[in-house]
Protein backbone atom coordinates (compact mmCIF):
# COMPACT_ATOMS: atom_id res chain seq x y z
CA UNK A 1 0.00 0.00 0.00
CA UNK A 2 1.06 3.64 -1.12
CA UNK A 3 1.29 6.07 1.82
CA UNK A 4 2.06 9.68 1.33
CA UNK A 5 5.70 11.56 2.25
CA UNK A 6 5.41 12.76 5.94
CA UNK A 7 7.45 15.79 5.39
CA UNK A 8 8.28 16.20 9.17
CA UNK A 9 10.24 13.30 8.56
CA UNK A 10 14.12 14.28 7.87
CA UNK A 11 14.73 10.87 5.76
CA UNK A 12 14.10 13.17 2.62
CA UNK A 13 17.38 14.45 3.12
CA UNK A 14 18.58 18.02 2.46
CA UNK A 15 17.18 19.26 -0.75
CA UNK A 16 18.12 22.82 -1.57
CA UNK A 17 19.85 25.12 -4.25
CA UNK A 18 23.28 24.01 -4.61
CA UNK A 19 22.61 19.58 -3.74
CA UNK A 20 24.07 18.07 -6.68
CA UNK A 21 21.54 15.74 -9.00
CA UNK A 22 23.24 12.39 -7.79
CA UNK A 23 22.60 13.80 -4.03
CA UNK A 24 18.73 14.77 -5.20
CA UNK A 25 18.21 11.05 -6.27
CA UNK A 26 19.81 9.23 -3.09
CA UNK A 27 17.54 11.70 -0.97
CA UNK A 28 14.56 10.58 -2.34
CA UNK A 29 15.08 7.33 -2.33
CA UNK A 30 16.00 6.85 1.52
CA UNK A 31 13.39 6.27 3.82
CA UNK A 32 9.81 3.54 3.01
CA UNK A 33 10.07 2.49 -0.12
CA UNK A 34 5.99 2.07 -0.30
CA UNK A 35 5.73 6.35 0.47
CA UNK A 36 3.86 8.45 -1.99
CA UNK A 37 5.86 11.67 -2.73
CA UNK A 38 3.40 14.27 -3.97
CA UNK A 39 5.48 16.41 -6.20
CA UNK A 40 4.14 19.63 -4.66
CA UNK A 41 6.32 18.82 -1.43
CA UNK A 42 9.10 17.71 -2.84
CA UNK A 43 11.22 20.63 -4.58
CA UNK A 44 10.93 23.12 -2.09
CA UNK A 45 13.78 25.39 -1.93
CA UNK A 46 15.27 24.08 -5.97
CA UNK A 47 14.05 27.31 -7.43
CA UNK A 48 14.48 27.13 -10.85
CA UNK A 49 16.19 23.92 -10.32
CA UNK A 50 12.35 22.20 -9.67
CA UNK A 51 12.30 22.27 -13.13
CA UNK A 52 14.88 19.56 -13.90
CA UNK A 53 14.08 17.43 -11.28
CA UNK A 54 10.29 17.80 -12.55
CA UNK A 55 11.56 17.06 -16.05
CA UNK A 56 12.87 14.01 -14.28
CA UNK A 57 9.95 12.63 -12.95
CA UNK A 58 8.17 13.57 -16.26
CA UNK A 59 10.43 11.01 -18.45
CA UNK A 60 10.22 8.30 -15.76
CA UNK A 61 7.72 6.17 -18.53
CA UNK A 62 10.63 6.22 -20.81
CA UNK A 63 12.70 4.46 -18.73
CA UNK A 64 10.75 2.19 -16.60
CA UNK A 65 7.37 0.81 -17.54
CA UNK A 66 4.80 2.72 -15.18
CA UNK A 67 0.95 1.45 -16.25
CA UNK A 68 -1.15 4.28 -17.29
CA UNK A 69 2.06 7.41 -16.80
CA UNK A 70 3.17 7.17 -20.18
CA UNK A 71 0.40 9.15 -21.60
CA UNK A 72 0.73 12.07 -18.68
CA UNK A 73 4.55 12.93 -19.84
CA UNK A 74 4.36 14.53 -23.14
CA UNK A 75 1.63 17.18 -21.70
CA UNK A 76 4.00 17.45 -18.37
CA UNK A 77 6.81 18.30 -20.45
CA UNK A 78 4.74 20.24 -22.07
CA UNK A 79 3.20 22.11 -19.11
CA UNK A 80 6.63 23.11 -17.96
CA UNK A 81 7.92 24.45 -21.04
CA UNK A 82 5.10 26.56 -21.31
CA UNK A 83 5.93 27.94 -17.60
CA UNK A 84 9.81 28.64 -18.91
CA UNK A 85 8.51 30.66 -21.73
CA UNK A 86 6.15 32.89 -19.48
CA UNK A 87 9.39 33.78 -17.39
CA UNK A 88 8.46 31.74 -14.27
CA UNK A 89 11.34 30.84 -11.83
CA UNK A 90 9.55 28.32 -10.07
CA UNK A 91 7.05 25.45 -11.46
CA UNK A 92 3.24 25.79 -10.79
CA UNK A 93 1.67 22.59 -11.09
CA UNK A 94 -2.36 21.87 -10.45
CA UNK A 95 -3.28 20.81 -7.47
CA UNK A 96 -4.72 17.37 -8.70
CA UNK A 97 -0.80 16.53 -10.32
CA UNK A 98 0.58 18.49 -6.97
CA UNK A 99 -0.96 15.53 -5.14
CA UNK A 100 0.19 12.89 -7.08
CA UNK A 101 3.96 11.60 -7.90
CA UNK A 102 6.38 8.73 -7.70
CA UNK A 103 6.95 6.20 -4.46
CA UNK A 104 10.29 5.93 -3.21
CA UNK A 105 10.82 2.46 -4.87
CA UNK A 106 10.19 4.22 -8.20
CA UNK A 107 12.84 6.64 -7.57
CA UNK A 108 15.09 4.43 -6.58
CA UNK A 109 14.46 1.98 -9.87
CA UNK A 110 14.97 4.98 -11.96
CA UNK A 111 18.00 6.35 -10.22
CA UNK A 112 19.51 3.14 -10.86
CA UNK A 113 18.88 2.89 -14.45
CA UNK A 114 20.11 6.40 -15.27
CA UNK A 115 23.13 5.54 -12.94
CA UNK A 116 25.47 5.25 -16.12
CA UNK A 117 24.36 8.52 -17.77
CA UNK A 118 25.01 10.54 -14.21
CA UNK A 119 28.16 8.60 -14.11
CA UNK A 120 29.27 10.15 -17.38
CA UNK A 121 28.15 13.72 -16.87
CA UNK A 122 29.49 13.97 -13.43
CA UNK A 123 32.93 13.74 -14.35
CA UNK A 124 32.57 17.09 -17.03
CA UNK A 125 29.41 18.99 -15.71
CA UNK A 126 29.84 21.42 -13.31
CA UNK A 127 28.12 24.99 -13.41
CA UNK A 128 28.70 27.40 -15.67
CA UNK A 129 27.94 29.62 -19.02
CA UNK A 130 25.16 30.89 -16.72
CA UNK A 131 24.03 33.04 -19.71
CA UNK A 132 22.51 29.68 -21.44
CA UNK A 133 20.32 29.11 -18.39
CA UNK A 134 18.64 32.87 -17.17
CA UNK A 135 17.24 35.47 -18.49
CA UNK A 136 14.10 35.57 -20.55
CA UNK A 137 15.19 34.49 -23.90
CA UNK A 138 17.56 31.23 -22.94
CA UNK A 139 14.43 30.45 -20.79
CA UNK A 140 12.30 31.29 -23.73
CA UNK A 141 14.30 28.66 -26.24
CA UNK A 142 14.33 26.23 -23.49
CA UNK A 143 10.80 26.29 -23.17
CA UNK A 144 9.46 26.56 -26.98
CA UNK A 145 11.92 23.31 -26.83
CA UNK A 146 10.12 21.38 -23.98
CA UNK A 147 6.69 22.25 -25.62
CA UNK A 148 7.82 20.77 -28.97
CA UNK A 149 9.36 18.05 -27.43
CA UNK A 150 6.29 16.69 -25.24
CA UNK A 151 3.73 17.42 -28.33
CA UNK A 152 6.21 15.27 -29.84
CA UNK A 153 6.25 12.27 -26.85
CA UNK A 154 2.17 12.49 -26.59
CA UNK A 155 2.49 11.39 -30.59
CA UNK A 156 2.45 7.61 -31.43
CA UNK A 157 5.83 7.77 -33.14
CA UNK A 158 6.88 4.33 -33.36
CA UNK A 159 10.21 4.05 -31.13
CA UNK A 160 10.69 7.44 -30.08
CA UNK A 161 9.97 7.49 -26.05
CA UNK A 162 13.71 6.42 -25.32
CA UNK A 163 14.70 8.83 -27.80
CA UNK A 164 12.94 11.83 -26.39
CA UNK A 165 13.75 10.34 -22.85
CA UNK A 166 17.43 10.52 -23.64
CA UNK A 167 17.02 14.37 -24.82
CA UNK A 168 14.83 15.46 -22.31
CA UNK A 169 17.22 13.76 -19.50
CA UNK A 170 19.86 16.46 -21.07
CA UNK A 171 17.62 19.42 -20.12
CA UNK A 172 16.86 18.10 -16.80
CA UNK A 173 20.82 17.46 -15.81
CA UNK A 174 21.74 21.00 -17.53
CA UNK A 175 18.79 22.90 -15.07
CA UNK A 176 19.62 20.88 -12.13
CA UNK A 177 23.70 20.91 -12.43
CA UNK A 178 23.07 24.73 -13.65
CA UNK A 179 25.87 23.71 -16.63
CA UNK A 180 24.97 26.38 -19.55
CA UNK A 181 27.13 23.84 -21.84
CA UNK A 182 25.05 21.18 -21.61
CA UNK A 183 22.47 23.00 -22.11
CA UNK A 184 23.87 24.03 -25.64
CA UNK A 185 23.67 20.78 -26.36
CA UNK A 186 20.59 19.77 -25.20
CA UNK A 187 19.44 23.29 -27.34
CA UNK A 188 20.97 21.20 -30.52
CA UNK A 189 19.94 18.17 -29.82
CA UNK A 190 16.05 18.95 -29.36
CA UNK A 191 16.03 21.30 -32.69
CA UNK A 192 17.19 18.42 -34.48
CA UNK A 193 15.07 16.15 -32.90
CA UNK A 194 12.02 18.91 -33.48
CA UNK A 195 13.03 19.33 -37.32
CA UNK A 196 13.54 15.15 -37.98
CA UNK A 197 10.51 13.87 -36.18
CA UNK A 198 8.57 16.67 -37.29
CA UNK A 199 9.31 16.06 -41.17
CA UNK A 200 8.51 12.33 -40.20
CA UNK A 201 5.22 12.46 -38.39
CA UNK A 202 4.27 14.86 -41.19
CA UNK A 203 4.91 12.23 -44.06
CA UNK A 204 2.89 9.61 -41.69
CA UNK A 205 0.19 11.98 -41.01
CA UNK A 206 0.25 12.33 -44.90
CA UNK A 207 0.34 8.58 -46.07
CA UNK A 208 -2.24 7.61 -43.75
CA UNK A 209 -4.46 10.80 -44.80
CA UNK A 210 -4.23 9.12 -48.68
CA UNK A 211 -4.58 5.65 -46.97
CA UNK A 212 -8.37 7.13 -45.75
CA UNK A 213 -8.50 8.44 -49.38
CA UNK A 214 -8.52 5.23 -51.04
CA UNK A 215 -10.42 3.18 -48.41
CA UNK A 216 -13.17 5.86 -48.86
């Protein structure tokens, strides 16, 4: 049985502004393993940080079969990209998504699978070309980005959720490790994505348009 986060509980661990991402993870994942963690409680404190460990929670589907979550991410990623274009510096989520999130056990599932991509950005990500991450146009990219992206993920392109999983995991390391260089590549990496899977979901959204045509 689920049971929700007691926050007066310190087995959270210290979650603030400067905790690294690989610190974040092994927070969460201390304490019951059965807890609920509504994501309203569990960013205070990140800032503008929230929104990487938010984008992390949104790609969980890609990355570990949850029943029913896979359909929620693309409008999550979505939702938050919209927020970084409107200037916020701090996600607002609904209360009904507020109250929901990931048990401990999840976390800790999906901090071990994406063990081997911290691994690798740990030993060259660190913070800095600041200019990629504030300010109202970086945040502006970064959000017309997500929004793409997770219209993209809520399409059934065939083989594409690890893909997008992959890219969006760059977004969320480069907000949460505040590293402006990754970021610039997470920048290049979604356009192309945006501009190849666009062109491709076009031609399928055109085929199966004369597909109706000839069955009609």
């Amino acid at each position: 049985m689920m049971r929700p986060v007691d926050n007066n509980r310190d087995s959270q661990g210290p979650v603030d502004r400067t905790t690294g991402t690989r610190a974040l993870l092994d927070a969460f994942t201390v304490g019951d393993q059965a807890q609920l963690m509504p994501l309203g409680e569990m960013f205070g404190g990140l800032g503008k940080r929230s929104f990487g460990m938010l984008l992390f929670i949104a790609i969980l589907p890609s990355f570990l079969p949850i029943p029913g979550a896979g359909a929620a991410s693309g409008p999550f990623v979505a939702l938050l990209g919209l927020q970084l274009m409107l200037g916020r510096t701090s996600p607002w989520l609904p209360g009904f998504i507020a109250r929901r999130g990931p048990t401990r056990h999840t976390m800790t599932r999906f901090r071990d699978r994406i063990a081997p991509w911290l691994t690798r950005v740990e030993r060259f990500s660190r913070p800095r070309m600041p200019a990629m991450l504030t300010g109202r146009l970086p945040s502006f990219v970064t959000g017309a980005l997500l929004v793409v992206l997770g219209t993209l993920l809520s399409l059934p392109i065939p083989f594409t959720n690890y893909v997008f999983g992959v890219l969006l995991l760059l977004f969320a390391l480069a907000l949460l490790e505040r590293d402006g260089r990754l970021m610039a590549v997470a920048w290049l990496g979604g356009a192309t994505s945006v501009a190849f899977f666009g062109v491709i979901s076009g031609q399928l959204a055109g085929l199966a348009a004369q597909m109706v045509d000839l069955l009609i």
